[in-house]
N, C-alpha and C. Protein backbone atom coordinates (compact mmCIF):
# COMPACT_ATOMS: atom_id res chain seq x y z
N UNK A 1 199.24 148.23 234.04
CA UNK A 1 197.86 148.14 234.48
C UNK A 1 196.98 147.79 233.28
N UNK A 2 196.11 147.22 233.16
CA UNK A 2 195.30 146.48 232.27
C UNK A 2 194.26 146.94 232.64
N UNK A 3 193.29 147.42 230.88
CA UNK A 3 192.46 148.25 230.76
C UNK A 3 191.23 147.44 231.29
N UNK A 4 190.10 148.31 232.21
CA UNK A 4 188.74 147.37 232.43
C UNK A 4 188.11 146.79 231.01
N UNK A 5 187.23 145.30 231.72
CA UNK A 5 186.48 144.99 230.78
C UNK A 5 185.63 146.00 229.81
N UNK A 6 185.53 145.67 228.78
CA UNK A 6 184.61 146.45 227.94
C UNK A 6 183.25 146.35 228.32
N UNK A 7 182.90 145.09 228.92
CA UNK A 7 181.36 144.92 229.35
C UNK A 7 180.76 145.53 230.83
N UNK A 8 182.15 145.61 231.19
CA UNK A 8 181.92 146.73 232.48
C UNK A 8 181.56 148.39 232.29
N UNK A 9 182.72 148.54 231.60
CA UNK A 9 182.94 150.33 231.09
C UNK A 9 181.38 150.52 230.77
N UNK A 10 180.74 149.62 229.56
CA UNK A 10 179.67 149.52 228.88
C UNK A 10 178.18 150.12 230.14
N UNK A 11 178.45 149.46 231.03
CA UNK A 11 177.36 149.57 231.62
C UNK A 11 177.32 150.93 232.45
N UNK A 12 177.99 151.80 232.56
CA UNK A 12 178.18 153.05 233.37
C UNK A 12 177.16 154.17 232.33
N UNK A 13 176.34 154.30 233.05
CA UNK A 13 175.24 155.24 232.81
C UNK A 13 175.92 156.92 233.01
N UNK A 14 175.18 156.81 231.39
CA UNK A 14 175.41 158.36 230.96
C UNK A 14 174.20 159.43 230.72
N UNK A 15 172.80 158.64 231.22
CA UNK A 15 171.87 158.98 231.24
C UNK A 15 171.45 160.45 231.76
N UNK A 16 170.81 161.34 230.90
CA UNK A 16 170.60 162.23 231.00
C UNK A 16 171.47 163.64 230.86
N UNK A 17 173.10 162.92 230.76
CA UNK A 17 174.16 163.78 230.08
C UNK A 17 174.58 164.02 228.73
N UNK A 18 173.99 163.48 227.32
CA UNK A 18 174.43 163.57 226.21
C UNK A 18 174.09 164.68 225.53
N UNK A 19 172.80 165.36 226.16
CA UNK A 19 172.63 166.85 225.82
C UNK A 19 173.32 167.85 225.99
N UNK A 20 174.27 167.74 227.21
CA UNK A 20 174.87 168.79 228.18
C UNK A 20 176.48 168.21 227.59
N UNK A 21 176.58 167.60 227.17
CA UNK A 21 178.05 167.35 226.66
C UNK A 21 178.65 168.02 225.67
N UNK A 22 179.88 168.44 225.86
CA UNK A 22 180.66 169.50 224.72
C UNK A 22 181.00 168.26 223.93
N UNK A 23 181.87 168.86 222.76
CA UNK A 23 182.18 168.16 221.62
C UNK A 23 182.95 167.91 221.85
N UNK A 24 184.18 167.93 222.85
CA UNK A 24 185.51 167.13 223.73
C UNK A 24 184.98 165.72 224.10
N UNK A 25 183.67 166.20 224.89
CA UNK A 25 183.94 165.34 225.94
C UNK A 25 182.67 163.75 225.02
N UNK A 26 182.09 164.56 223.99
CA UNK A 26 181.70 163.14 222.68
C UNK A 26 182.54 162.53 221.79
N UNK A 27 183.61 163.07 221.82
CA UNK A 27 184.33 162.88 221.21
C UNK A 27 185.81 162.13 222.18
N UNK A 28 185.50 162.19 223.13
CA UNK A 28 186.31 161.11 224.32
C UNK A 28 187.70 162.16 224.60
N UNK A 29 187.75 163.28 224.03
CA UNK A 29 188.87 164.36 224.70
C UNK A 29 188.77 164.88 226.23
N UNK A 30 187.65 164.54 226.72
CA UNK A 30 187.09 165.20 228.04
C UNK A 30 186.32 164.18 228.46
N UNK A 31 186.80 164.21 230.16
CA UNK A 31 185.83 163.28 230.77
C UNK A 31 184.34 163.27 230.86
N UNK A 32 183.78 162.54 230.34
CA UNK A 32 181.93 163.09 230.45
C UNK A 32 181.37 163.47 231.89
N UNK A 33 181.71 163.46 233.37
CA UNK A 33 181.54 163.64 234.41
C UNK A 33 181.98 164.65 234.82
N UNK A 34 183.06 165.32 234.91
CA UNK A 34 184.40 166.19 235.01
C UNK A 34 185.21 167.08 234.37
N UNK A 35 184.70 166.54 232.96
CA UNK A 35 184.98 167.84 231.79
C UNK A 35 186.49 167.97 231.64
N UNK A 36 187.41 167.20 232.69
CA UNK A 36 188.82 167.54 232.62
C UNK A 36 189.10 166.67 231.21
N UNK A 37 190.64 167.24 230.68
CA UNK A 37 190.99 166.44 229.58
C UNK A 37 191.85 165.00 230.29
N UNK A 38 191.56 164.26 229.14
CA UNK A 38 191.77 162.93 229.14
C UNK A 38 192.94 162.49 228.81
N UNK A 39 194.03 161.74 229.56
CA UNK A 39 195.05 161.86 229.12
C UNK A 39 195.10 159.54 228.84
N UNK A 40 196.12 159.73 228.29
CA UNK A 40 196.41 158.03 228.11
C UNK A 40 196.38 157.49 228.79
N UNK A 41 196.16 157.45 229.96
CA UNK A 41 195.25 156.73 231.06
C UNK A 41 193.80 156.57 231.29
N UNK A 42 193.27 157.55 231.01
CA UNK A 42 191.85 157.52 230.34
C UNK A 42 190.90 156.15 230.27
N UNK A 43 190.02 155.96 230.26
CA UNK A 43 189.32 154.76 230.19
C UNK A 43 187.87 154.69 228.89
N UNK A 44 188.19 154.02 228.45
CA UNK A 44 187.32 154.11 226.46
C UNK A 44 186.03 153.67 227.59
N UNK A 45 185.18 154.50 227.44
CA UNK A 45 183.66 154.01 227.67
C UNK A 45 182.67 153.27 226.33
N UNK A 46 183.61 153.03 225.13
CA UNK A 46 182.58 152.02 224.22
C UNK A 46 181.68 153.16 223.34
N UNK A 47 181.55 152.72 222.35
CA UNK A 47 180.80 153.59 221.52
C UNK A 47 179.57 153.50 221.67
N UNK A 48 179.00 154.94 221.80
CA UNK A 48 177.12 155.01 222.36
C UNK A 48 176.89 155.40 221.29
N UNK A 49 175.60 154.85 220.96
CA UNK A 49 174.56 155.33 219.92
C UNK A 49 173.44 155.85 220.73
N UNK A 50 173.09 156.89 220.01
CA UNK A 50 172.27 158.14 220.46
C UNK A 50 171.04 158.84 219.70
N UNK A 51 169.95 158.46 220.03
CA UNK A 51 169.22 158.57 218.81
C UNK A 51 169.37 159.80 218.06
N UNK A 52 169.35 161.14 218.81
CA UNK A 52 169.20 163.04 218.25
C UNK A 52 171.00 162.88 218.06
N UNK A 53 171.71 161.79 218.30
CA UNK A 53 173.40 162.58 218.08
C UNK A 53 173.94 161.66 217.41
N UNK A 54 173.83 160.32 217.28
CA UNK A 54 174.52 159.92 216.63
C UNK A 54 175.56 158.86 217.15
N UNK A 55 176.89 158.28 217.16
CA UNK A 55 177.74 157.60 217.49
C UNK A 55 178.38 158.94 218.27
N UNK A 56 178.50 158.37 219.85
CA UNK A 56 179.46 159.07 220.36
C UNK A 56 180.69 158.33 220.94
N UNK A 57 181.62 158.46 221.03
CA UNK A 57 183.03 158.07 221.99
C UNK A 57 183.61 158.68 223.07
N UNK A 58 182.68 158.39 224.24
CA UNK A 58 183.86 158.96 225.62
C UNK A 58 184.73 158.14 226.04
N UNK A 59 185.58 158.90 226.39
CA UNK A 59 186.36 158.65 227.51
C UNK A 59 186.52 158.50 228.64
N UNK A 60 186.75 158.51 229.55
CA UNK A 60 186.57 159.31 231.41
C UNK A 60 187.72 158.87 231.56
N UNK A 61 187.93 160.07 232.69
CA UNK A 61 188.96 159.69 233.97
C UNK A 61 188.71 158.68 234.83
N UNK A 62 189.85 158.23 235.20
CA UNK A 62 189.80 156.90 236.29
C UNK A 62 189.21 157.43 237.74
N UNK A 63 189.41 158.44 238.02
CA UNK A 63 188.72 158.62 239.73
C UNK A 63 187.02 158.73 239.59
N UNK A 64 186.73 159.37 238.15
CA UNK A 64 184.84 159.41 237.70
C UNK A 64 184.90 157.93 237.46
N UNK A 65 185.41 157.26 237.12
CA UNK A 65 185.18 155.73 236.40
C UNK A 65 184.94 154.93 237.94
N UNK A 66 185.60 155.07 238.67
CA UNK A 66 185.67 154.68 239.73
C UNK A 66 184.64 154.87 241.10
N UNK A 67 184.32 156.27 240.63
CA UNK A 67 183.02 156.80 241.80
C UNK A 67 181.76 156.51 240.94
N UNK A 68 181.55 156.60 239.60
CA UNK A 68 180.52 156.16 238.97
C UNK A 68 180.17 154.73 238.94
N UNK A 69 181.20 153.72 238.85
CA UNK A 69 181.28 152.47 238.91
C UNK A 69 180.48 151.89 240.52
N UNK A 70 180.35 152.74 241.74
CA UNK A 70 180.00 152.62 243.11
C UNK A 70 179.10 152.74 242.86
N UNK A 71 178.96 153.92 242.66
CA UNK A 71 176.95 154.83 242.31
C UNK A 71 176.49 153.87 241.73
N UNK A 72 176.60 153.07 240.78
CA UNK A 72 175.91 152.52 239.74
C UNK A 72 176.06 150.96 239.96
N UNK A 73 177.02 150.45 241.18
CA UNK A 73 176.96 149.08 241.71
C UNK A 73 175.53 149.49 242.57
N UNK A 74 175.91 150.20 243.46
CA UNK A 74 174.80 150.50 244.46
C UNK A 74 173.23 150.80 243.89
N UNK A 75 172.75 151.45 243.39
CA UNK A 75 171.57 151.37 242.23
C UNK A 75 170.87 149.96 241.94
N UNK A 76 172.34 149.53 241.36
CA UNK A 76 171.61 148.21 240.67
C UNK A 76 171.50 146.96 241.76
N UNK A 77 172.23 147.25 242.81
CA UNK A 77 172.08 145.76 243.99
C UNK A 77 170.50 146.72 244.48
N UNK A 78 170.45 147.84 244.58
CA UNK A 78 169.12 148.06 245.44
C UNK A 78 167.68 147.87 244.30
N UNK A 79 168.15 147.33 243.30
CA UNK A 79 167.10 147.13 242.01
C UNK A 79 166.86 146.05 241.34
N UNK A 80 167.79 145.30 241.36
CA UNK A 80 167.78 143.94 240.71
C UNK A 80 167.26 143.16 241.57
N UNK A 81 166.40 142.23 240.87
CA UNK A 81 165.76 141.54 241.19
C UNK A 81 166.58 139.97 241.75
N UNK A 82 167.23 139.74 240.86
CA UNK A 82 168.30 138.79 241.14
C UNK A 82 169.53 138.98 242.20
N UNK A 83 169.97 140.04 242.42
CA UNK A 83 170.79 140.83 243.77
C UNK A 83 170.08 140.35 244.82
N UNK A 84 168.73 141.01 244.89
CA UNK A 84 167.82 141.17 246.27
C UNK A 84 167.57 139.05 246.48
N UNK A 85 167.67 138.51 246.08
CA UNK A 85 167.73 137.14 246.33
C UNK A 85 168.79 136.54 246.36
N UNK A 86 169.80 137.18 246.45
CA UNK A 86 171.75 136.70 246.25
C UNK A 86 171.85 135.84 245.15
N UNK A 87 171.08 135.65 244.15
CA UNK A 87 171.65 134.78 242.81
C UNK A 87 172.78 135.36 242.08
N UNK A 88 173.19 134.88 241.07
CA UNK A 88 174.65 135.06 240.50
C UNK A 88 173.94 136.37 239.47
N UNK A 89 174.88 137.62 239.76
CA UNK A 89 174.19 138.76 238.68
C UNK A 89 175.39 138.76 237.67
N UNK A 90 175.46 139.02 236.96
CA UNK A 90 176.93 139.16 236.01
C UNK A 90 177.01 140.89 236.01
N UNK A 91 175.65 141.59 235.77
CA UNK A 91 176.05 143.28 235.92
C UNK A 91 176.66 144.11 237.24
N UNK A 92 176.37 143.25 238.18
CA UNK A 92 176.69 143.41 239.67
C UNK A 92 178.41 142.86 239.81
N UNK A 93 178.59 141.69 239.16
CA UNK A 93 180.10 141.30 239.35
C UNK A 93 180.72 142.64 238.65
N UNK A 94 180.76 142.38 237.09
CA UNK A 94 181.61 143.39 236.10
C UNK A 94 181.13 145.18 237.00
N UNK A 95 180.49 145.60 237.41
CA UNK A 95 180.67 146.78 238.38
C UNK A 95 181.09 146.50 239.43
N UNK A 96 181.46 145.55 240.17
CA UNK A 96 181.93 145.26 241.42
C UNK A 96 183.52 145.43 241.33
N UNK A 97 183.74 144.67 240.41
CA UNK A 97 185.19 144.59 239.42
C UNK A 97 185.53 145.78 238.94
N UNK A 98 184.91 146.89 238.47
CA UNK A 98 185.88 147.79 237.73
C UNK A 98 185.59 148.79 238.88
N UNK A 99 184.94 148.81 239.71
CA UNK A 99 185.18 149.52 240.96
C UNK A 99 186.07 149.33 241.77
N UNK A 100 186.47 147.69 241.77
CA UNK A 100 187.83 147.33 242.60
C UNK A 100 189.44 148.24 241.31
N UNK A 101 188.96 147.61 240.20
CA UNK A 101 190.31 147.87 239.29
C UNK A 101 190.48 149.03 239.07
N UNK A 102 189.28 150.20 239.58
CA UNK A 102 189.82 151.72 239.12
C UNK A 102 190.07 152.61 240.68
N UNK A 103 190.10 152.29 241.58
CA UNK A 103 190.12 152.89 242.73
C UNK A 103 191.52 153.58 242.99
C-alpha cells in the first residue's frame, strides 16, 4: 500500500488541538485525534510549525486519517468558492483522494 500524498496529509486540520496534545502525540507516537499509539502503518501528517510550540511531527491512524479526510472534504466543498461553481479545486481532489486511499 502506498503512502498518501504529502499535499493531501498536509491539508488535514489540526486546528485548535496543539494545546491539548501530549508529547506522544507531537511527537507523531500517538494519533493526534485518538491518542492511540501509532504503529508502522501510521500516516506522517508533515511537519507543523506552531507559533507558542515550535516544529511539531504527527502521525495519525488510518481510520482518523480517513474520517478527518471526509470532515474536512465536506467543509471545504461547502466553502470554496471554486467547488460551489464546479471549477477544478486541487484541495477538494487531494482530500477526495486520501479519503478514497485511507478507508
Amino acid at each position: 500500500m502506498t503512502a498518501p500524498a504529502a499535499e493531501a496529509t498536509a491539508l488535514l486540520s489540526l486546528a485548535g488541538m496543539h494545546s491539548l496534545m501530549t508529547d506522544a502525540q507531537r511527537a507523531g507516537e500517538a494519533c493526534p485525534w485518538c491518542n492511540k499509539t501509532v504503529t508502522e502503518s501510521g500516516i506522517d501528517l508533515g511537519e507543523r510549525h506552531l507559533p507558542d510550540m515550535g516544529t511539531i511531527h504527527p502521525v495519525a491512524c488510518r481510520s482518523c486519517v480517513a474520517s478527518r479526510a471526509r470532515e474536512d472534504y465536506a467543509a471545504h466543498c461547502r466553502t470554496c468558492v471554486r467547488c460551489h461553481y464546479r471549477e477544478e479545486c486541487a484541495p477538494r481532489l487531494l482530500l477526495r483522494r486520501l479519503a478514497l486511499e485511507t478507508r
